[in-house]
PDB file of N, CA and C in Angstrom:
ATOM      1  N   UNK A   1      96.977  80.212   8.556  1.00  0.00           N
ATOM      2  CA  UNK A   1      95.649  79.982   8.031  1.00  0.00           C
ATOM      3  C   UNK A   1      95.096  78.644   8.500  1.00  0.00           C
ATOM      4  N   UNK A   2      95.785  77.748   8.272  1.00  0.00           N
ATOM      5  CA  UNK A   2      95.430  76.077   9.145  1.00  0.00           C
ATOM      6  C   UNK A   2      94.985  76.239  10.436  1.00  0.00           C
ATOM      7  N   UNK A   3      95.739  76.822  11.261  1.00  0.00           N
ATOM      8  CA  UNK A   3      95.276  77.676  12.446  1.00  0.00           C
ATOM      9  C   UNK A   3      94.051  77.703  13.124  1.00  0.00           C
ATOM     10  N   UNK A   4      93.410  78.578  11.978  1.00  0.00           N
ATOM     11  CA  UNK A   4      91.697  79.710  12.074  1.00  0.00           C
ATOM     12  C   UNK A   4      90.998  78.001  11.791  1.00  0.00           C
ATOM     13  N   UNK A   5      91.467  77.273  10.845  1.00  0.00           N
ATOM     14  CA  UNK A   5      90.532  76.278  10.206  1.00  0.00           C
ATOM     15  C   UNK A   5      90.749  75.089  11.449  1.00  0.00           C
ATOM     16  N   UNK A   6      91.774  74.744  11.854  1.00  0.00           N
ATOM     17  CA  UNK A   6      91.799  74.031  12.982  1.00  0.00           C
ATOM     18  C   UNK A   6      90.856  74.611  14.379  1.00  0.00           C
ATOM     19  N   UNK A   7      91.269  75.645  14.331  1.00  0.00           N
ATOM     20  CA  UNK A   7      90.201  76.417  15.390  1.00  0.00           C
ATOM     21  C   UNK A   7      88.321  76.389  14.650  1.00  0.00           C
ATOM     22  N   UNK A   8      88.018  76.850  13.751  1.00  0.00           N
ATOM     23  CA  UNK A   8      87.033  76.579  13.284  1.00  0.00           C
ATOM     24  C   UNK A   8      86.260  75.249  13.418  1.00  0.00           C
ATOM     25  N   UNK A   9      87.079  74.185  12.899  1.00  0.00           N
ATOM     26  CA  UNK A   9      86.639  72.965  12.982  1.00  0.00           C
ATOM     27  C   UNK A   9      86.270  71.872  14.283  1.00  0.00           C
ATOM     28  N   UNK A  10      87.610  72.541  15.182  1.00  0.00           N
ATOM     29  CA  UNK A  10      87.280  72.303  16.613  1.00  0.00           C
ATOM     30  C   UNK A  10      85.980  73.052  17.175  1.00  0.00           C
ATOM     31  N   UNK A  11      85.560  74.150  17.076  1.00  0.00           N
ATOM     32  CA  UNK A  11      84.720  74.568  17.879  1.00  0.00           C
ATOM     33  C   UNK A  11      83.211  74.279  17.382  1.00  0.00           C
ATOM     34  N   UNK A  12      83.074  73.764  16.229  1.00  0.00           N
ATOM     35  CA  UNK A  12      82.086  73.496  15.095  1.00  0.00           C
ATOM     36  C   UNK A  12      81.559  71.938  15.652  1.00  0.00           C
ATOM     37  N   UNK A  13      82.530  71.402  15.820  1.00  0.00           N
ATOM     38  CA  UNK A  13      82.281  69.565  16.723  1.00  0.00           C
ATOM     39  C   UNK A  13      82.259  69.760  18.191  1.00  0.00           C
ATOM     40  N   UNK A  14      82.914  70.845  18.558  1.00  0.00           N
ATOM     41  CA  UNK A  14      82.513  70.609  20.029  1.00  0.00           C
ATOM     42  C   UNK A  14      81.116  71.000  20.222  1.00  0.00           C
ATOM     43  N   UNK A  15      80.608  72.148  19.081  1.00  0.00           N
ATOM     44  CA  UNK A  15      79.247  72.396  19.158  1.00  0.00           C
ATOM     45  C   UNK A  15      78.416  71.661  18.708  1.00  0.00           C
ATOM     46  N   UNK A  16      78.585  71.007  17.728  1.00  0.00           N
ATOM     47  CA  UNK A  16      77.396  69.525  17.194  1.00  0.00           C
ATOM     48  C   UNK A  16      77.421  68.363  18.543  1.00  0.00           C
ATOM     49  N   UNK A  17      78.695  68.352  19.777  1.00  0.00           N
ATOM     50  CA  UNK A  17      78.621  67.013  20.551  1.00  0.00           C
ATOM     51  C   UNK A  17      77.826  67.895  21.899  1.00  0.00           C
ATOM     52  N   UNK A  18      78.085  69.443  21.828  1.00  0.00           N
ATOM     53  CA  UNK A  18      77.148  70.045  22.822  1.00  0.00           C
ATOM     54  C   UNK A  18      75.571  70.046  22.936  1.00  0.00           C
ATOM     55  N   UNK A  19      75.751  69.869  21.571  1.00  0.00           N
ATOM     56  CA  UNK A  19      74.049  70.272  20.921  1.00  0.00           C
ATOM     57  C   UNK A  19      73.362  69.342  20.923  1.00  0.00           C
ATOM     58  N   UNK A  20      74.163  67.579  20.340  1.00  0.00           N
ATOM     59  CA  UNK A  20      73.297  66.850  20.181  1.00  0.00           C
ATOM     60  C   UNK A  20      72.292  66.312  21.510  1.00  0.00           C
ATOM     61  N   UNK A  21      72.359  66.417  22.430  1.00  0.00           N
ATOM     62  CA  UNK A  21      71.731  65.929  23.369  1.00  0.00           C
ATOM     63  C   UNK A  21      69.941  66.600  23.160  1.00  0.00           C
ATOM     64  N   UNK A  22      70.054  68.010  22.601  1.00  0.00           N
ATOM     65  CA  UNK A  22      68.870  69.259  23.006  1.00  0.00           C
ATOM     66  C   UNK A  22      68.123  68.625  21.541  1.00  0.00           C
ATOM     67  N   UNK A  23      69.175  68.271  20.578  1.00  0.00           N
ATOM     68  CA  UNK A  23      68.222  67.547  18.961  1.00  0.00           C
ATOM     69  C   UNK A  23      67.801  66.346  19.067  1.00  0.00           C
ATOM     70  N   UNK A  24      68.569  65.567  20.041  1.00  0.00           N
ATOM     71  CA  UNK A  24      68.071  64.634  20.202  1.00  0.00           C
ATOM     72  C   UNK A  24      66.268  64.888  21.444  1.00  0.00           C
ATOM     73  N   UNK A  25      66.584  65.308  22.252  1.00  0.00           N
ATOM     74  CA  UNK A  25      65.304  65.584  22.855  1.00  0.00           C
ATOM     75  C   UNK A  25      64.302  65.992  22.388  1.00  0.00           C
ATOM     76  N   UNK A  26      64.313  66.995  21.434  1.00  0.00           N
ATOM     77  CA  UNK A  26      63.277  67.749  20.268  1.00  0.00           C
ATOM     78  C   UNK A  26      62.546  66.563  19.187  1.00  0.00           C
ATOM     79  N   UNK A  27      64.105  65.939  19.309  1.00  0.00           N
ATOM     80  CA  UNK A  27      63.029  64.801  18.214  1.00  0.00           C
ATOM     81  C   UNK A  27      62.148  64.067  19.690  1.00  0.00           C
ATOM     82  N   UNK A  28      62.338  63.634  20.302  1.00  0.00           N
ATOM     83  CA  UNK A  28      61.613  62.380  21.210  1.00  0.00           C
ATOM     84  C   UNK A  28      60.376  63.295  21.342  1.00  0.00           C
ATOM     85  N   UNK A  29      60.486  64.490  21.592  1.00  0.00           N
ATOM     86  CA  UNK A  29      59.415  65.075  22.404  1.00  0.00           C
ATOM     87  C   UNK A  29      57.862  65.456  20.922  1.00  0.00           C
ATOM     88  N   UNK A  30      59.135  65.652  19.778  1.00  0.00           N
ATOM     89  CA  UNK A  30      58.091  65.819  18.714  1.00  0.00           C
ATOM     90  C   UNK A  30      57.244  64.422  18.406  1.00  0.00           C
ATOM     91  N   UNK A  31      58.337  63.376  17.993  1.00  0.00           N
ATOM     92  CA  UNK A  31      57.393  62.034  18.373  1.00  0.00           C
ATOM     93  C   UNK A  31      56.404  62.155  19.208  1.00  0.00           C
ATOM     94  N   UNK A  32      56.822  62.160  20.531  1.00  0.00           N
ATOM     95  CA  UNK A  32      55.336  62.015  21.999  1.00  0.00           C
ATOM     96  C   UNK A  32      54.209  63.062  21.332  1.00  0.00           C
ATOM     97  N   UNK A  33      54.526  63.737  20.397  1.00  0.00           N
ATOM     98  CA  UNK A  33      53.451  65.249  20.069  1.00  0.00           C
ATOM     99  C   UNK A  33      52.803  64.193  18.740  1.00  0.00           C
ATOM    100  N   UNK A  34      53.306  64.011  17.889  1.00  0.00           N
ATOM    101  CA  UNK A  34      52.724  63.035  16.673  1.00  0.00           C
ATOM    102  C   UNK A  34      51.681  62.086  17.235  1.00  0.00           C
ATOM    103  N   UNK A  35      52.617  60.924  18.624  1.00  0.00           N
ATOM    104  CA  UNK A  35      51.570  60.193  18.733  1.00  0.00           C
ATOM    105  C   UNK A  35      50.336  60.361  19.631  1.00  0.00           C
ATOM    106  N   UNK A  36      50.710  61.407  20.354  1.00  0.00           N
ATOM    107  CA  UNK A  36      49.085  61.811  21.114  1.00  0.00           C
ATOM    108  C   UNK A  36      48.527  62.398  19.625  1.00  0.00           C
ATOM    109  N   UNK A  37      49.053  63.350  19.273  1.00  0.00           N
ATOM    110  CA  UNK A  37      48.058  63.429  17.831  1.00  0.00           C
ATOM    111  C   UNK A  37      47.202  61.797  17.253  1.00  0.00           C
ATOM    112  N   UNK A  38      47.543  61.534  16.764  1.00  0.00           N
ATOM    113  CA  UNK A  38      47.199  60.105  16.707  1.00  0.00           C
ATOM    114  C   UNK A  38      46.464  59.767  16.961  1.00  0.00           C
ATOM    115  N   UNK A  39      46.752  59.121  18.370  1.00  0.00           N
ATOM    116  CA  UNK A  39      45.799  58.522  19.428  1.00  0.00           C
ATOM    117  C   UNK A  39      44.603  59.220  19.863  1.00  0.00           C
ATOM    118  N   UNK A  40      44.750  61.082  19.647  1.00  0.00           N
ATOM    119  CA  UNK A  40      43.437  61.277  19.795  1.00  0.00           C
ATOM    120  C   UNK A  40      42.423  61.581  18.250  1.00  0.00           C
ATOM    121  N   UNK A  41      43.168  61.341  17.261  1.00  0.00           N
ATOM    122  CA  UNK A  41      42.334  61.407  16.104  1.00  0.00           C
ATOM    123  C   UNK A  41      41.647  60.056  16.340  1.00  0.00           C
ATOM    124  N   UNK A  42      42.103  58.540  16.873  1.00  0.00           N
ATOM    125  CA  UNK A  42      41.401  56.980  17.048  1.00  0.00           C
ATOM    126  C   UNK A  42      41.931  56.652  16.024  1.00  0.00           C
ATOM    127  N   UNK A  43      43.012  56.678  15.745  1.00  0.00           N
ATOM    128  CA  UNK A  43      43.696  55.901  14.233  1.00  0.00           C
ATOM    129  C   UNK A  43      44.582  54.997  15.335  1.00  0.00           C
ATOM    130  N   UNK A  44      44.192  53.551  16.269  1.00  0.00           N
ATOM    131  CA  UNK A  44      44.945  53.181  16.630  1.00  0.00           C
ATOM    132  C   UNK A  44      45.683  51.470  15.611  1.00  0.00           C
ATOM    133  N   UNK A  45      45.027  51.558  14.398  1.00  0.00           N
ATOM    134  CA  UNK A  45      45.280  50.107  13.249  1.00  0.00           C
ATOM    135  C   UNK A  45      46.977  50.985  12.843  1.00  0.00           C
ATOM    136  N   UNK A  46      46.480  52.396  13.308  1.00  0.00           N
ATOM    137  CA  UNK A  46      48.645  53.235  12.330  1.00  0.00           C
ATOM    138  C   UNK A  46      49.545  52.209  13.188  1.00  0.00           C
ATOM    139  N   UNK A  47      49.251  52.048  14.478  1.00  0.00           N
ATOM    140  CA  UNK A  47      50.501  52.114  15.065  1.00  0.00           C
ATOM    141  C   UNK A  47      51.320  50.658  14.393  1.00  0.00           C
ATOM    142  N   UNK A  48      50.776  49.961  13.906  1.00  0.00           N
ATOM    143  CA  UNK A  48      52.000  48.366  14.021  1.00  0.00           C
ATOM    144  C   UNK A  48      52.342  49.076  12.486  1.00  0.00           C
ATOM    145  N   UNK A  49      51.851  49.622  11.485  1.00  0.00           N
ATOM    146  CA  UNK A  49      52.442  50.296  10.182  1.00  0.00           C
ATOM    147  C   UNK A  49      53.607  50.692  10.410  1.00  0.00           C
ATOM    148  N   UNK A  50      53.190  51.905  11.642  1.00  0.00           N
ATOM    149  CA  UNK A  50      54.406  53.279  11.906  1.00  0.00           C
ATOM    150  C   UNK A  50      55.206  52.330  12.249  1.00  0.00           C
ATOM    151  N   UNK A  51      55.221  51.396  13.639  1.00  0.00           N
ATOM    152  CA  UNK A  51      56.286  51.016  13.776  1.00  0.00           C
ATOM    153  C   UNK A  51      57.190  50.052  13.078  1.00  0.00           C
ATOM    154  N   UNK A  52      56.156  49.206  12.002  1.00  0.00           N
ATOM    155  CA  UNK A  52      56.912  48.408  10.951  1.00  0.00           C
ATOM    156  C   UNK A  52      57.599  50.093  10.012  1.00  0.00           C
ATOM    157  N   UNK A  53      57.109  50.712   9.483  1.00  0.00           N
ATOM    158  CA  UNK A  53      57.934  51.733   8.577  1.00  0.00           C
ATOM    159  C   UNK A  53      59.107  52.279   9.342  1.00  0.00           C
ATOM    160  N   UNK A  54      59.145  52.797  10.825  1.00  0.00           N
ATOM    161  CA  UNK A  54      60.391  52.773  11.464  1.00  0.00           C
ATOM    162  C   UNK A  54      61.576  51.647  11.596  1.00  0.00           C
ATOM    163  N   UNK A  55      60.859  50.836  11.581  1.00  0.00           N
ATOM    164  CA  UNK A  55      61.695  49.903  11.541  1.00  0.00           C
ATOM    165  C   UNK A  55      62.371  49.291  10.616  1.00  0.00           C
ATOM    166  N   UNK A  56      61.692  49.369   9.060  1.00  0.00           N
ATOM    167  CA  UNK A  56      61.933  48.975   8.015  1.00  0.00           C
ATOM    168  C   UNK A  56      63.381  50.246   7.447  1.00  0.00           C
ATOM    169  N   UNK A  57      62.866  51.136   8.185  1.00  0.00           N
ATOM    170  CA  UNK A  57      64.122  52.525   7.903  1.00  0.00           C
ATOM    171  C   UNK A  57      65.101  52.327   8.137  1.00  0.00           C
ATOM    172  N   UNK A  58      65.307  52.189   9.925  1.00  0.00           N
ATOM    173  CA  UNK A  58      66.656  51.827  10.256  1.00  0.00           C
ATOM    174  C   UNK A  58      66.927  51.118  10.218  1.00  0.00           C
ATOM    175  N   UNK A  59      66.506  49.220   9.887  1.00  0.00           N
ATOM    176  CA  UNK A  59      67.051  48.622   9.302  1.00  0.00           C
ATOM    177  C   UNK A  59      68.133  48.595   8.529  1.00  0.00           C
ATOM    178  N   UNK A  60      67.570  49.201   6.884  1.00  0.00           N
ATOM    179  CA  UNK A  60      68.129  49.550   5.448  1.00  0.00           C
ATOM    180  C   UNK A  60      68.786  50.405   5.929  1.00  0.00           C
ATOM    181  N   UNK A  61      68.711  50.897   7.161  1.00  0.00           N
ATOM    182  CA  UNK A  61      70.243  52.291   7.292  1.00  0.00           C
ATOM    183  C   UNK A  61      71.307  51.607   8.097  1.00  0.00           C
ATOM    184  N   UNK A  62      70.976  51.056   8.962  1.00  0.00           N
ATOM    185  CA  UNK A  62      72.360  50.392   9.661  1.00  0.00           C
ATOM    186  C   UNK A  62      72.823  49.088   9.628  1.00  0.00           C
ATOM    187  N   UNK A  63      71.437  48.255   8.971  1.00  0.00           N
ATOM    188  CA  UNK A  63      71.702  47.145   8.941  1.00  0.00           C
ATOM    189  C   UNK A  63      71.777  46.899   7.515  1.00  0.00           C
ATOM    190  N   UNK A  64      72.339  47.178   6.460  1.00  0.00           N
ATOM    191  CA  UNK A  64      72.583  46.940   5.330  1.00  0.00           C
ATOM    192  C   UNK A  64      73.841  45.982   5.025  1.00  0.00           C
ATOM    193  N   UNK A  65      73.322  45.587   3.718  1.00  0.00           N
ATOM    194  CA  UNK A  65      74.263  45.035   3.282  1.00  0.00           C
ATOM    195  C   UNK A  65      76.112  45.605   2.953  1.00  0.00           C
ATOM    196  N   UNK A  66      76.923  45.384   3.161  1.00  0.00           N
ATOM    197  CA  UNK A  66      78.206  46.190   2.775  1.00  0.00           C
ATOM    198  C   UNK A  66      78.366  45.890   1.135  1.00  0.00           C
ATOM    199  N   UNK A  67      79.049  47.211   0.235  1.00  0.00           N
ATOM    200  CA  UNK A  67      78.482  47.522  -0.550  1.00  0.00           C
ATOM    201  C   UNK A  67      79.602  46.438  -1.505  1.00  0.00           C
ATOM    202  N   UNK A  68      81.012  45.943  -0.554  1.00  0.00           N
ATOM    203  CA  UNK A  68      81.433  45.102  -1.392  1.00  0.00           C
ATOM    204  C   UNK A  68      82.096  43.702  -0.951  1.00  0.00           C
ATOM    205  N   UNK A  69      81.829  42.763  -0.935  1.00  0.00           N
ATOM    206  CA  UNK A  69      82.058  41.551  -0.896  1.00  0.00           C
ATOM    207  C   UNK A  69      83.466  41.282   0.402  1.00  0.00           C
ATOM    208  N   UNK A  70      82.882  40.691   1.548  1.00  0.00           N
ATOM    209  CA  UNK A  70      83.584  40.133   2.114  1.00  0.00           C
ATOM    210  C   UNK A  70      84.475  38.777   2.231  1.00  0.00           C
ATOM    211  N   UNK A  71      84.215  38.268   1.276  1.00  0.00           N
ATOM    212  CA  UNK A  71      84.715  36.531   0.990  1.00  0.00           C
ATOM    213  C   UNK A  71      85.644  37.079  -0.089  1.00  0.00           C
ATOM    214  N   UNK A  72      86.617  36.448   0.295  1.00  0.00           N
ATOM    215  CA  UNK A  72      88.115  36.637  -1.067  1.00  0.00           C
ATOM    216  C   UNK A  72      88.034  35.614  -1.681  1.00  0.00           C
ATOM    217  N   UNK A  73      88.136  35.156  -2.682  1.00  0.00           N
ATOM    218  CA  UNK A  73      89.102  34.103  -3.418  1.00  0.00           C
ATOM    219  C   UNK A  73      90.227  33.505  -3.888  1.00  0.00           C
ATOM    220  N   UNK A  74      91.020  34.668  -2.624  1.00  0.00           N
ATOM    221  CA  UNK A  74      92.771  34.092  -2.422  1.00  0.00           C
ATOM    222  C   UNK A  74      92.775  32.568  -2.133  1.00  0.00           C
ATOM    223  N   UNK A  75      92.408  32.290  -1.292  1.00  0.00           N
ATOM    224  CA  UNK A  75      92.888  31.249  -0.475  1.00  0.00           C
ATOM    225  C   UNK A  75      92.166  30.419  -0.507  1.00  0.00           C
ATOM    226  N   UNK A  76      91.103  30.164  -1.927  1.00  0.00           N
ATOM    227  CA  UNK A  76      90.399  29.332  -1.710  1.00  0.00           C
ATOM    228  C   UNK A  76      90.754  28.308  -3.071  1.00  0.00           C
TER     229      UNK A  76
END
């Protein structure tokens, strides 16, 4: 039974590391579709927002704080 699930699990990641390249493109290409939207509605005051709100995102996602204390008080 470990087997089927080892086999399962392998072919499940080889398909998310096959795939990601085609999700990753879908997103870029949907972006380029948003911002000609955009740009031809003349909303060009969005763009320093959008890109402060993108930025403010992945920030708080990768650049966060760790959730617990790196300084010990062994040795101090």
């Amino acid at each position: 039974m470990s087997s089927v699930r080892n086999w399962a699990s392998g072919f499940i990641m080889a398909a998310l590391i096959l795939l990601s390249p085609i999700v990753a493109f879908i997103v870029v290409l949907t972006a380029e579709m948003v911002t000609d939207l955009v740009t031809r509605v003349g909303a060009t005051a969005v763009w320093p927002v959008a890109a402060g709100a993108v930025a403010l995102i992945l920030l708080r996602k990768y650049a966060g704080q760790p959730h617990t204390s790196q300084l010990r008080s062994e040795g101090a």
